[in-house]
Structure formats: C-alpha cells, structure tokens
N, C-alpha and C. Protein backbone atom coordinates (compact mmCIF):
# COMPACT_ATOMS: atom_id res chain seq x y z
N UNK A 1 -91.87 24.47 72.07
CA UNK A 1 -92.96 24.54 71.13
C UNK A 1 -93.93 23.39 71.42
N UNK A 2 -95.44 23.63 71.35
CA UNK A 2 -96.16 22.84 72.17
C UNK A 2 -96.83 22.17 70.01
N UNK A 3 -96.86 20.64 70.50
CA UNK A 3 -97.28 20.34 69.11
C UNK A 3 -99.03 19.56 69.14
N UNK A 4 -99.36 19.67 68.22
CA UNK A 4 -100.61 19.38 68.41
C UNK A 4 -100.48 17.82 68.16
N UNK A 5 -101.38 17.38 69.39
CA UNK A 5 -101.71 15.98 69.75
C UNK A 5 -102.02 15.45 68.60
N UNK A 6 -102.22 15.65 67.20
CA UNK A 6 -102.93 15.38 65.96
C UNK A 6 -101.63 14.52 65.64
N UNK A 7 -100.19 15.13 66.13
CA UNK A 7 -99.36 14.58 65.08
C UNK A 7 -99.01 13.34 65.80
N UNK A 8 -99.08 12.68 66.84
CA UNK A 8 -98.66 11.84 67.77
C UNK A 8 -98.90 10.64 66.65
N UNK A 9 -100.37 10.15 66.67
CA UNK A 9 -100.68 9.34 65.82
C UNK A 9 -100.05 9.04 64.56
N UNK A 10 -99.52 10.11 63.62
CA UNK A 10 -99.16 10.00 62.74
C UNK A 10 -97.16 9.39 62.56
N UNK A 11 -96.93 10.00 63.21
CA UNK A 11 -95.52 9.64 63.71
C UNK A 11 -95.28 8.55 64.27
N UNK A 12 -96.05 7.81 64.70
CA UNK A 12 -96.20 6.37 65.45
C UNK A 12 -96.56 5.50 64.43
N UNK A 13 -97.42 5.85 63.68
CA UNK A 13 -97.71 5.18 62.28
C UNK A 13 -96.65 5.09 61.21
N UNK A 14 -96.03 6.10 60.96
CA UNK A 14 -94.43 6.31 60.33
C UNK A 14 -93.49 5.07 60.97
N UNK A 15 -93.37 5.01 62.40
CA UNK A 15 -92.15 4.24 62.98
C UNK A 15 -92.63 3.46 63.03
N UNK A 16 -94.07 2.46 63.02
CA UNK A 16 -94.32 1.48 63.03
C UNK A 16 -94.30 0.63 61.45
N UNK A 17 -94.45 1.50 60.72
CA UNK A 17 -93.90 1.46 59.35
C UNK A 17 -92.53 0.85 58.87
N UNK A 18 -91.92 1.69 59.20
CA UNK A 18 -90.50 0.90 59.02
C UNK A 18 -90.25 0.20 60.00
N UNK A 19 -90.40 0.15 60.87
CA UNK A 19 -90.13 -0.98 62.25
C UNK A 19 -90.39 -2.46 61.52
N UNK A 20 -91.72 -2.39 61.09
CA UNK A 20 -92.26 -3.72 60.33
C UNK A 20 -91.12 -3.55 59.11
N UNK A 21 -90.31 -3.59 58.63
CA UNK A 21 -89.52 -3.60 57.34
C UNK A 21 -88.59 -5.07 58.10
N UNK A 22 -87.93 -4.59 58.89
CA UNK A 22 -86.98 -5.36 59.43
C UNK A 22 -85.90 -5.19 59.47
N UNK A 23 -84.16 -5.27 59.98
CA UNK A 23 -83.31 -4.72 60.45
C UNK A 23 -82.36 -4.73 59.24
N UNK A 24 -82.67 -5.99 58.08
CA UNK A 24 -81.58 -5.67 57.11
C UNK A 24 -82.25 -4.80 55.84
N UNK A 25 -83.37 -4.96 55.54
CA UNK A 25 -83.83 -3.81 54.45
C UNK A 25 -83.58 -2.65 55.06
N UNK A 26 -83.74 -2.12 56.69
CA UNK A 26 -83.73 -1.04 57.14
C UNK A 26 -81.96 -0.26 56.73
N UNK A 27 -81.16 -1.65 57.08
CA UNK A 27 -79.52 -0.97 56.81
C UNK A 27 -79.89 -0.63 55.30
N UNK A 28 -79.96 -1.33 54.22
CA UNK A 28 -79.94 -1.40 53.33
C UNK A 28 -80.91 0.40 52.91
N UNK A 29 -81.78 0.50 53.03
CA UNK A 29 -82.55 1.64 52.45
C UNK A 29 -82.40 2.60 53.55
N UNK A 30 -81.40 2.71 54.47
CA UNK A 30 -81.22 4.05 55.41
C UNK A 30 -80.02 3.93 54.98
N UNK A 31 -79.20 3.76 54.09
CA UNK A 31 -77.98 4.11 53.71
C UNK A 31 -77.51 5.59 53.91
N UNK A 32 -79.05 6.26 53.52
CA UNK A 32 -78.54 8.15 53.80
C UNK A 32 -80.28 8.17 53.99
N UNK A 33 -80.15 9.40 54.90
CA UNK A 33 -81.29 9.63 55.65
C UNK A 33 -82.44 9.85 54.51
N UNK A 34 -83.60 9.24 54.79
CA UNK A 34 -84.47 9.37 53.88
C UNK A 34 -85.43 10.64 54.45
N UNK A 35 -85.92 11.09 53.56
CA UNK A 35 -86.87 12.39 53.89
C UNK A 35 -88.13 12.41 52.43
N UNK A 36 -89.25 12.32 52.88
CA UNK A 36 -90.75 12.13 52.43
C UNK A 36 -91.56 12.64 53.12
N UNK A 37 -93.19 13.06 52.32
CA UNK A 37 -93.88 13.80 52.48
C UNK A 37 -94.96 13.02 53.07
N UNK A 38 -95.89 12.48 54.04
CA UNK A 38 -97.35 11.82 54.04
C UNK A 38 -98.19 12.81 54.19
N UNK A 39 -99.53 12.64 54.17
CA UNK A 39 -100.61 13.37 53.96
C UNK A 39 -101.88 12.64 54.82
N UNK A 40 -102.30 13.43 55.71
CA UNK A 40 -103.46 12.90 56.44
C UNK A 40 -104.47 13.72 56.70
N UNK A 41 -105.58 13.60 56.59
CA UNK A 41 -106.92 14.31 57.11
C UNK A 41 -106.30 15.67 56.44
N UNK A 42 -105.91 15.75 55.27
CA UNK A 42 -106.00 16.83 54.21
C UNK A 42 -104.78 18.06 54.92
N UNK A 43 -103.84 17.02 55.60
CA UNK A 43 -102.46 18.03 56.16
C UNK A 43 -101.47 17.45 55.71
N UNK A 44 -100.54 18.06 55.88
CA UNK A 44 -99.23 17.14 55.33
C UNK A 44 -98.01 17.72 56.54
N UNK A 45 -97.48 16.26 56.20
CA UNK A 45 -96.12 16.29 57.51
C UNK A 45 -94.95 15.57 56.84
N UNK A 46 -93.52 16.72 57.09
CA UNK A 46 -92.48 16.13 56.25
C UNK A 46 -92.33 14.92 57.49
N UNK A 47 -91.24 13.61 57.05
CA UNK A 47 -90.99 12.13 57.90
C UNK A 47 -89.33 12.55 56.99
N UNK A 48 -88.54 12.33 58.47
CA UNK A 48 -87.30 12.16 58.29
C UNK A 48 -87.05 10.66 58.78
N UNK A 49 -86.05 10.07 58.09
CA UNK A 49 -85.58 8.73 59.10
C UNK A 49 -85.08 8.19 58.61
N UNK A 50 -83.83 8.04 59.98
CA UNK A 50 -82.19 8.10 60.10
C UNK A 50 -81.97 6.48 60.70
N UNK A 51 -80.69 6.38 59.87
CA UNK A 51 -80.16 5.28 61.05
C UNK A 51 -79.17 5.82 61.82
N UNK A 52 -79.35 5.44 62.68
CA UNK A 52 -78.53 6.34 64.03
C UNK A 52 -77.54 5.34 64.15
N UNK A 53 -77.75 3.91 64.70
CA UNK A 53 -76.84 3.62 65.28
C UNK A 53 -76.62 1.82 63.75
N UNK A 54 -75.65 1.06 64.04
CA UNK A 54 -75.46 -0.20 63.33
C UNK A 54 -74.58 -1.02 63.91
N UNK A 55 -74.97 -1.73 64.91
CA UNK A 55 -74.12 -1.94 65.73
C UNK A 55 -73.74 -4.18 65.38
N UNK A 56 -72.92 -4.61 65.96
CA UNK A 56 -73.11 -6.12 65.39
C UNK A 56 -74.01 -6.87 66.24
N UNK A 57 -75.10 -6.43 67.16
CA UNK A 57 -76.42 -6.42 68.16
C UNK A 57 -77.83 -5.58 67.69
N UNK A 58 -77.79 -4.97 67.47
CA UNK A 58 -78.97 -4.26 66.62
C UNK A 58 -78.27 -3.04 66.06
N UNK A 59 -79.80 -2.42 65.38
CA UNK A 59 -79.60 -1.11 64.84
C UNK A 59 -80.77 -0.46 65.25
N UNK A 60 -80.31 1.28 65.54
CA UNK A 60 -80.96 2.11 65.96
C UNK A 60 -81.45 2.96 65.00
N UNK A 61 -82.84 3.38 64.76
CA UNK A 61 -83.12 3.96 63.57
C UNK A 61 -84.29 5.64 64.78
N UNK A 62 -83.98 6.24 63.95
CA UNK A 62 -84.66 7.90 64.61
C UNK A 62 -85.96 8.29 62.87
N UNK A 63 -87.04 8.43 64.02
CA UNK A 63 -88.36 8.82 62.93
C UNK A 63 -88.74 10.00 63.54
N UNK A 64 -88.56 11.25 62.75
CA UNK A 64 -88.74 12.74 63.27
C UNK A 64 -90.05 13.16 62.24
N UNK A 65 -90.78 14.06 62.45
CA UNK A 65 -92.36 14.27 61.75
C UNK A 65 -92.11 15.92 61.56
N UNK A 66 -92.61 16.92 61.11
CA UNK A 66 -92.43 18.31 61.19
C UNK A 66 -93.62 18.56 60.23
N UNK A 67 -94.49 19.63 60.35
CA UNK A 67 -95.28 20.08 59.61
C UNK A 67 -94.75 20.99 58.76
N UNK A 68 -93.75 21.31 58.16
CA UNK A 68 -93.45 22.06 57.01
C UNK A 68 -93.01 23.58 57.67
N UNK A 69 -93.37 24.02 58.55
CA UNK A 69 -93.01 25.35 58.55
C UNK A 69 -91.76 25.26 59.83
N UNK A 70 -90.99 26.99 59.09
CA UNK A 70 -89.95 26.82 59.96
C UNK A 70 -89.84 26.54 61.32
N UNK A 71 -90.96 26.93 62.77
CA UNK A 71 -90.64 26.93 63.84
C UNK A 71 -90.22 25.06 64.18
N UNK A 72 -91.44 24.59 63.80
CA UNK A 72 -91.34 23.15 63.90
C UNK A 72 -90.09 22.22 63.19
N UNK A 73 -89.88 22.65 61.62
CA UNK A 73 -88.97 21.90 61.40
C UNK A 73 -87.31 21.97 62.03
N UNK A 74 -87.35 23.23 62.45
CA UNK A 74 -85.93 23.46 63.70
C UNK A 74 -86.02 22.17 64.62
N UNK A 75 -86.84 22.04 65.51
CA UNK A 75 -87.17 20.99 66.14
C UNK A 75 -88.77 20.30 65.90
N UNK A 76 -88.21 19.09 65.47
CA UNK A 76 -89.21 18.16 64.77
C UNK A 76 -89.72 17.15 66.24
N UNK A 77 -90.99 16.63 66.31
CA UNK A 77 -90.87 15.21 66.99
C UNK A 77 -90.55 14.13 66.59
N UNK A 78 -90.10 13.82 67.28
CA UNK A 78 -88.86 12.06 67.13
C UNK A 78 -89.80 11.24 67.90
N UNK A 79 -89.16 10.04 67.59
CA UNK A 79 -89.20 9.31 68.27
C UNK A 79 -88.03 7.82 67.70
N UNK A 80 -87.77 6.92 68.55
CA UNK A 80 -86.60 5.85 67.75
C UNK A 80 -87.09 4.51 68.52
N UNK A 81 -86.37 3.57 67.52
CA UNK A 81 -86.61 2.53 68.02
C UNK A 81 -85.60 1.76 67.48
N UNK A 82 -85.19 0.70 68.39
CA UNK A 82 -84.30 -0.31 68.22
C UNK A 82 -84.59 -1.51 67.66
N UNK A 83 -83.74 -2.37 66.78
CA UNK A 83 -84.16 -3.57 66.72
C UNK A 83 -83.07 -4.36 66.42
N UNK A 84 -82.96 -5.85 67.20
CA UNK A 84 -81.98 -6.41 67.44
C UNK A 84 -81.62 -7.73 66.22
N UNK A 85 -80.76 -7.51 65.90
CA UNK A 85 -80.11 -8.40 64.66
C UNK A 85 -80.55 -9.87 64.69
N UNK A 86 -80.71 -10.84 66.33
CA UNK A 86 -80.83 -11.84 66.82
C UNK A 86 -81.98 -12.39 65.75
C-alpha cells in the first residue's frame, strides 16, 4: 500500500514528541500501548505507541500513524527509536 507523502511529516512529529519526553516518563506512561487521535490540515490520523523493548541500556519505543480506514490500519507506518538510559 503506497501512503501519501502527507503523512511522513506527521509521524515524525509524533516520534519526535515523545522522544523529547525522555526514557523514564516514557517507561512510566507506555506501561500499555497508548493509542490517540491528532488532527492536521483538517485530516485526522490514529498514533499508536508502544514500548517495544526495556532493556538495563535503553528502551525501544515503536510510533505507528494510520488514517482510520481499514486498508491502512492493517498495516500502519512506523517508525522507532531508541534511547539510552546513560
């Protein structure tokens, strides 16, 4: 499924979002996968985001985007990022 370049931006803005939180609010409020709605240029895109990994070196967190309808939310775009406890 080919996704429109529109959502790139927005999903990068999501993970840069919580990225800036930092690694112990992130354990703390990804206890169970969070799932929310944002709204841009009068569209809306569900934001999933997981902690994947919790390791005693960092933690791995997954930020997936989906526009609401079924083809997309089967497979959403991701993207993850790490960040190290140090």
């Amino acid at each position: 499924m080919i996704r429109p370049e529109q959502w790139r931006p927005v999903l990068y803005a999501e993970s840069a979002r919580w990225k800036g939180k930092g690694w112990k609010k992130l354990v703390f409020e990804l206890q169970e996968d969070t799932v929310y709605e944002v709204e841009t240029e009068s569209r809306s895109f569900q934001v999933e985001v997981q902690l994947l990994e919790n390791t005693n070196r960092y933690i791995h967190v997954c930020v997936s985007l989906d526009d609401g309808s079924l083809p997309s939310s089967l497979t959403p775009m991701s993207t993850s990022f790490i960040l190290n406890k140090e």
